[in-house]
Protein backbone atom coordinates (compact mmCIF):
# COMPACT_ATOMS: atom_id res chain seq x y z
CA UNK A 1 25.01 -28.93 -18.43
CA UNK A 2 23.81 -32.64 -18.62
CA UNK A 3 20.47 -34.09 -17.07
CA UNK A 4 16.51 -33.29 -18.41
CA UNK A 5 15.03 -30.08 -18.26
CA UNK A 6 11.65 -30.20 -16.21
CA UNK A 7 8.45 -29.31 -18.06
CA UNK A 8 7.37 -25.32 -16.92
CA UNK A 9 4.74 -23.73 -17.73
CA UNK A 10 4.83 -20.88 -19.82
CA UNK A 11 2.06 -18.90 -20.57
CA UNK A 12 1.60 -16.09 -18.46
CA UNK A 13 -2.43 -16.38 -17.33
CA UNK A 14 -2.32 -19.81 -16.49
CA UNK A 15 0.95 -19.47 -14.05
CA UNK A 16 -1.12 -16.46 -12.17
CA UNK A 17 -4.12 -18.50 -12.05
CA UNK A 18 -2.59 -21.47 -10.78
CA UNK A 19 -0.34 -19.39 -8.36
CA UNK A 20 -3.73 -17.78 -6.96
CA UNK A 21 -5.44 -21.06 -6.51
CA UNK A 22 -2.42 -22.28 -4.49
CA UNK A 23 -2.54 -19.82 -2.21
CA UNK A 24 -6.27 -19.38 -1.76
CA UNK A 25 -6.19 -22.82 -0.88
CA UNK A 26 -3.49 -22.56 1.56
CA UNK A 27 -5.06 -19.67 3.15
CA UNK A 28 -8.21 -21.51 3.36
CA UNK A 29 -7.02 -22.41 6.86
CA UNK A 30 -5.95 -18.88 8.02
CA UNK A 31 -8.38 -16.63 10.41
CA UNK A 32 -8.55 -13.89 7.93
CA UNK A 33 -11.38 -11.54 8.03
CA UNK A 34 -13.25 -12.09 4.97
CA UNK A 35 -13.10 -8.61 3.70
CA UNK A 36 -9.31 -9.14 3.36
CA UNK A 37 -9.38 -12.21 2.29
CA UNK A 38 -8.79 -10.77 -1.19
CA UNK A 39 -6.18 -8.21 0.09
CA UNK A 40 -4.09 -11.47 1.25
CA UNK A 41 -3.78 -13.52 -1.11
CA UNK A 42 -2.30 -10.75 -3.23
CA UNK A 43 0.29 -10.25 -0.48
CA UNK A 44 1.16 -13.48 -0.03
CA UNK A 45 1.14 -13.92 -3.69
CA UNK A 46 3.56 -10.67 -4.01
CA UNK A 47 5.74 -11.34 -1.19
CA UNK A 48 6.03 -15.67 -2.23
CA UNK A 49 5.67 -15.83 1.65
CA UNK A 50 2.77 -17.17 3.40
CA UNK A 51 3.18 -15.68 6.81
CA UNK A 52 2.66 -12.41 5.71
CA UNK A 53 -1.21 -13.41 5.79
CA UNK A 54 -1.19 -13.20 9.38
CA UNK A 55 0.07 -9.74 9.80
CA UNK A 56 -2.20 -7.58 7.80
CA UNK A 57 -4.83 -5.74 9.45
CA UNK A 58 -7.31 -3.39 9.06
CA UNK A 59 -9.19 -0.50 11.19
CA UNK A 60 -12.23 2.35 10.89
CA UNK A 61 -14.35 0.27 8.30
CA UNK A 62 -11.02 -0.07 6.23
CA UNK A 63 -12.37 -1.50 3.30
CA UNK A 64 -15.64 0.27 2.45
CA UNK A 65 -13.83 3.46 3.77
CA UNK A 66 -11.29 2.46 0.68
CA UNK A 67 -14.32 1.63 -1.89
CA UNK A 68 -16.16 5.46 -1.21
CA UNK A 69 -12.34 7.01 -1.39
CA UNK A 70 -12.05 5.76 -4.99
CA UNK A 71 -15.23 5.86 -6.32
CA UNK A 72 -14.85 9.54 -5.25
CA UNK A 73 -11.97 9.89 -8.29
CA UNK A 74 -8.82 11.83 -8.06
CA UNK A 75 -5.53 11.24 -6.65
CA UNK A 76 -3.47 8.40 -4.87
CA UNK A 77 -0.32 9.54 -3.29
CA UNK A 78 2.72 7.08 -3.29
CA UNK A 79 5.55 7.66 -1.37
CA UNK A 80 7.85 6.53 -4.02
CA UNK A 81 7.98 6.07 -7.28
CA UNK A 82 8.42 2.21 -7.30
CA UNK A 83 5.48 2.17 -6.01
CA UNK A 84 3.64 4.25 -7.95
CA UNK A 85 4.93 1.89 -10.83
CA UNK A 86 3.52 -0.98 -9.22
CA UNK A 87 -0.13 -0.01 -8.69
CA UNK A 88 -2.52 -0.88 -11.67
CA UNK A 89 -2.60 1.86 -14.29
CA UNK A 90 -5.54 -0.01 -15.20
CA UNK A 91 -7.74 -0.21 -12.33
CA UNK A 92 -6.88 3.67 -11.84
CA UNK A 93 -7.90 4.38 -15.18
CA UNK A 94 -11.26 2.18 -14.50
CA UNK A 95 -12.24 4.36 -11.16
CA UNK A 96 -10.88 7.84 -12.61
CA UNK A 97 -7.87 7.70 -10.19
CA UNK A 98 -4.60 8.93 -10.57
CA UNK A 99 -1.24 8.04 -8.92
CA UNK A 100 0.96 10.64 -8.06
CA UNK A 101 4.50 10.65 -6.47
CA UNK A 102 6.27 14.18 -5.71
CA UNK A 103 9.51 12.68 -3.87
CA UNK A 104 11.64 14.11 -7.09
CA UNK A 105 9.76 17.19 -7.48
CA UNK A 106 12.13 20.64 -6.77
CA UNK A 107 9.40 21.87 -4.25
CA UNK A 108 9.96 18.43 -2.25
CA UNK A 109 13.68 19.23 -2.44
CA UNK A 110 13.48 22.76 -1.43
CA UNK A 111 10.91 22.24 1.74
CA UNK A 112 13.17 19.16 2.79
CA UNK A 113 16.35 21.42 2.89
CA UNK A 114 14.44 24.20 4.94
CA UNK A 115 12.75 21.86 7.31
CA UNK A 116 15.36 19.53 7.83
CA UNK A 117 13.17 16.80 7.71
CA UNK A 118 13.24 13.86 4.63
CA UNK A 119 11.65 14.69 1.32
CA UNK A 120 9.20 11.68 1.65
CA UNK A 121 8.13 13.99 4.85
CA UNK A 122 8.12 17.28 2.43
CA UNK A 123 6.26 15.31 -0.29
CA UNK A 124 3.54 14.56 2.46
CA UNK A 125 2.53 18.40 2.66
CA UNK A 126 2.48 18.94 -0.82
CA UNK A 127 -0.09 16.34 -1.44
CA UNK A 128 -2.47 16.97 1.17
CA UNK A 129 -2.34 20.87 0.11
CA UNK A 130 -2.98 19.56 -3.87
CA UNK A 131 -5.96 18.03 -2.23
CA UNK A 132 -5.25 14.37 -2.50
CA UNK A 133 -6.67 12.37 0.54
CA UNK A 134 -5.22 8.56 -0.51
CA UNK A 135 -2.29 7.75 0.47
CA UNK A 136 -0.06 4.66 0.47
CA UNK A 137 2.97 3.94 1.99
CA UNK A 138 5.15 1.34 1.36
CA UNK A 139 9.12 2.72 2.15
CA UNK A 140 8.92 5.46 4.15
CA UNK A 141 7.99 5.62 8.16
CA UNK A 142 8.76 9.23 8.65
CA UNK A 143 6.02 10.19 5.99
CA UNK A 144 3.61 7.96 7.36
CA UNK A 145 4.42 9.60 10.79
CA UNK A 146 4.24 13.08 9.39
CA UNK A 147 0.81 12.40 7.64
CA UNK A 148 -0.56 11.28 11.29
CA UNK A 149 1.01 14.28 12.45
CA UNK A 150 -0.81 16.77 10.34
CA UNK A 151 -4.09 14.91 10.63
CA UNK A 152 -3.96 15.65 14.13
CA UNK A 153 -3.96 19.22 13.13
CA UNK A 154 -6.49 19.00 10.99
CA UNK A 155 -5.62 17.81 7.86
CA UNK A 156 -7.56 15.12 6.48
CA UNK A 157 -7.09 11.58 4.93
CA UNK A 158 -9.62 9.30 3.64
CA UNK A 159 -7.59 5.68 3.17
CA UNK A 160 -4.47 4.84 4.51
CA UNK A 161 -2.30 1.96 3.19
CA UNK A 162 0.07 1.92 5.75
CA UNK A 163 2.77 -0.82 4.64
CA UNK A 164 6.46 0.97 5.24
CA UNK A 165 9.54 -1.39 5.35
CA UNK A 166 12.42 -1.04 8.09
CA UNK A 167 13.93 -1.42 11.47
CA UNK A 168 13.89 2.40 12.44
CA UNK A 169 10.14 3.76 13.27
CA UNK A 170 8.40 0.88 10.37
CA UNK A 171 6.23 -0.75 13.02
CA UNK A 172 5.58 2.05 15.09
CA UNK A 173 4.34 4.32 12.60
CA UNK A 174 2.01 1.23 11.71
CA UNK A 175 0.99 1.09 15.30
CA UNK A 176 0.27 4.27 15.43
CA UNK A 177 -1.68 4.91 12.26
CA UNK A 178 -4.00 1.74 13.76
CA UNK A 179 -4.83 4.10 16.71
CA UNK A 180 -5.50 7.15 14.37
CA UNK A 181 -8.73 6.54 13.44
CA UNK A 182 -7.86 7.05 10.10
CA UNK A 183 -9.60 4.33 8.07
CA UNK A 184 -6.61 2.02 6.39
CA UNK A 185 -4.52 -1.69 6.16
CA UNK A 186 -1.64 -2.23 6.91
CA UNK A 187 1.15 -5.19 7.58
CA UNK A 188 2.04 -5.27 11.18
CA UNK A 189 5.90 -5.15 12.34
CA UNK A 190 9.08 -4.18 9.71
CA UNK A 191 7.43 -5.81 7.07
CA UNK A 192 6.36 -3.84 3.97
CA UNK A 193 7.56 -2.38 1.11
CA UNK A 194 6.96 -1.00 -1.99
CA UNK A 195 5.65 -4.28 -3.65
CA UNK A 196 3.32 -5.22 -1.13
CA UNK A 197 1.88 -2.03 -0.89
CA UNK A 198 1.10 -2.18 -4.43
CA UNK A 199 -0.19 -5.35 -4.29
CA UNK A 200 -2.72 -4.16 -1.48
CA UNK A 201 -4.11 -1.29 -3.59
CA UNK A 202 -4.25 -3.83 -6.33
CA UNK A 203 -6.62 -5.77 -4.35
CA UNK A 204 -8.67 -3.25 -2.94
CA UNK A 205 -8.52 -0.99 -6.43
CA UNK A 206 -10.52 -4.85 -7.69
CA UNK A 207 -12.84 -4.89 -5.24
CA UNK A 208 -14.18 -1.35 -5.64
């Protein structure tokens, strides 16, 4: 291989810092709400894609709804367990939170056979009966649906980070947990996924 290698940088802090000061400065020009400002720049940061700025949301007093939820301990659910990997063992340890993930779990397994529904749907049931009321979603529209579901009979949620990935029910389970009343942020459309729901709780997890 002929030619000069460019100078990188290498150390770790400095190529987050600089990355973070790109995009704040980019987003500078964005009508983000201020409260989410934050919340942006760590999805845009996550996803290397600055459009995504324009499609998160919020609704219900998202944000301070999120700050109470955590500094109220306990667990987060994930909906899978890349997800759970990705959220800040750190800032959970900080706030006395806990992420949790029961996709593998036999119970999951059993309920999904018997219902005929998908175990991210089964997992859903489990955690609101183990008493966790966080939950964040960033693969599966059918649990997000069947958390909305069982909120409207009764159950209860706390935070929502509503950020499933797909072409089959993605955007309308994100439309509908907007008209839920359920306090939470999400990315509007098929966008989502695992790492930009993580990097959402990130944010928020900082702020509170």
């Amino acid at each position: 291989m002929s030619g000069v290698r460019p100078e990188y940088e290498k150390n770790p802090a400095n190529i987050e810092a600089r990355s973070f000061e790109i995009i704040r400065s980019a987003l500078s020009c964005y009508a983000i709400a201020p409260d989410l400002f934050d919340v942006a720049v760590r999805v845009v940061h996550a996803g290397g894609d600055f459009s995504l700025a324009s499609l998160i949301g919020s609704k219900n007093n998202a944000i301070e709804s999120a700050r109470k939820a955590f500094a109220s301990g306990g667990r987060i659910f994930c909906d899978v367990e890349m997800l759970k990997a990705g959220i800040s063992r750190e800032e959970c340890s900080r706030l006395g939170l806990e992420t949790v993930c029961f996709i593998h779990d036999e119970e999951t397994a059993r309920r999904a056979k018997d219902e005929g529904v998908t175990r991210a749907m089964a997992s859903v049931g489990i955690a609101l009966e183990r008493g966790v009321r966080i939950f964040a979603f960033g693969n599966a529209p059918s649990a997000l649906f069947r958390l909305l579901e069982l909120c409207e009979h009764g159950a209860q949620a706390d935070f929502v980070c509503g950020m499933p990935v797909g072409f089959v029910g993605a955007a309308d389970s994100k439309e509908a947990l907007m008209a839920s009343g359920i306090p939470s942020v999400f990315i509007r459309g098929p966008r989502g996924g695992s790492g930009l729901c993580a990097a959402s709780m990130n944010a928020l997890l900082r702020m509170a």
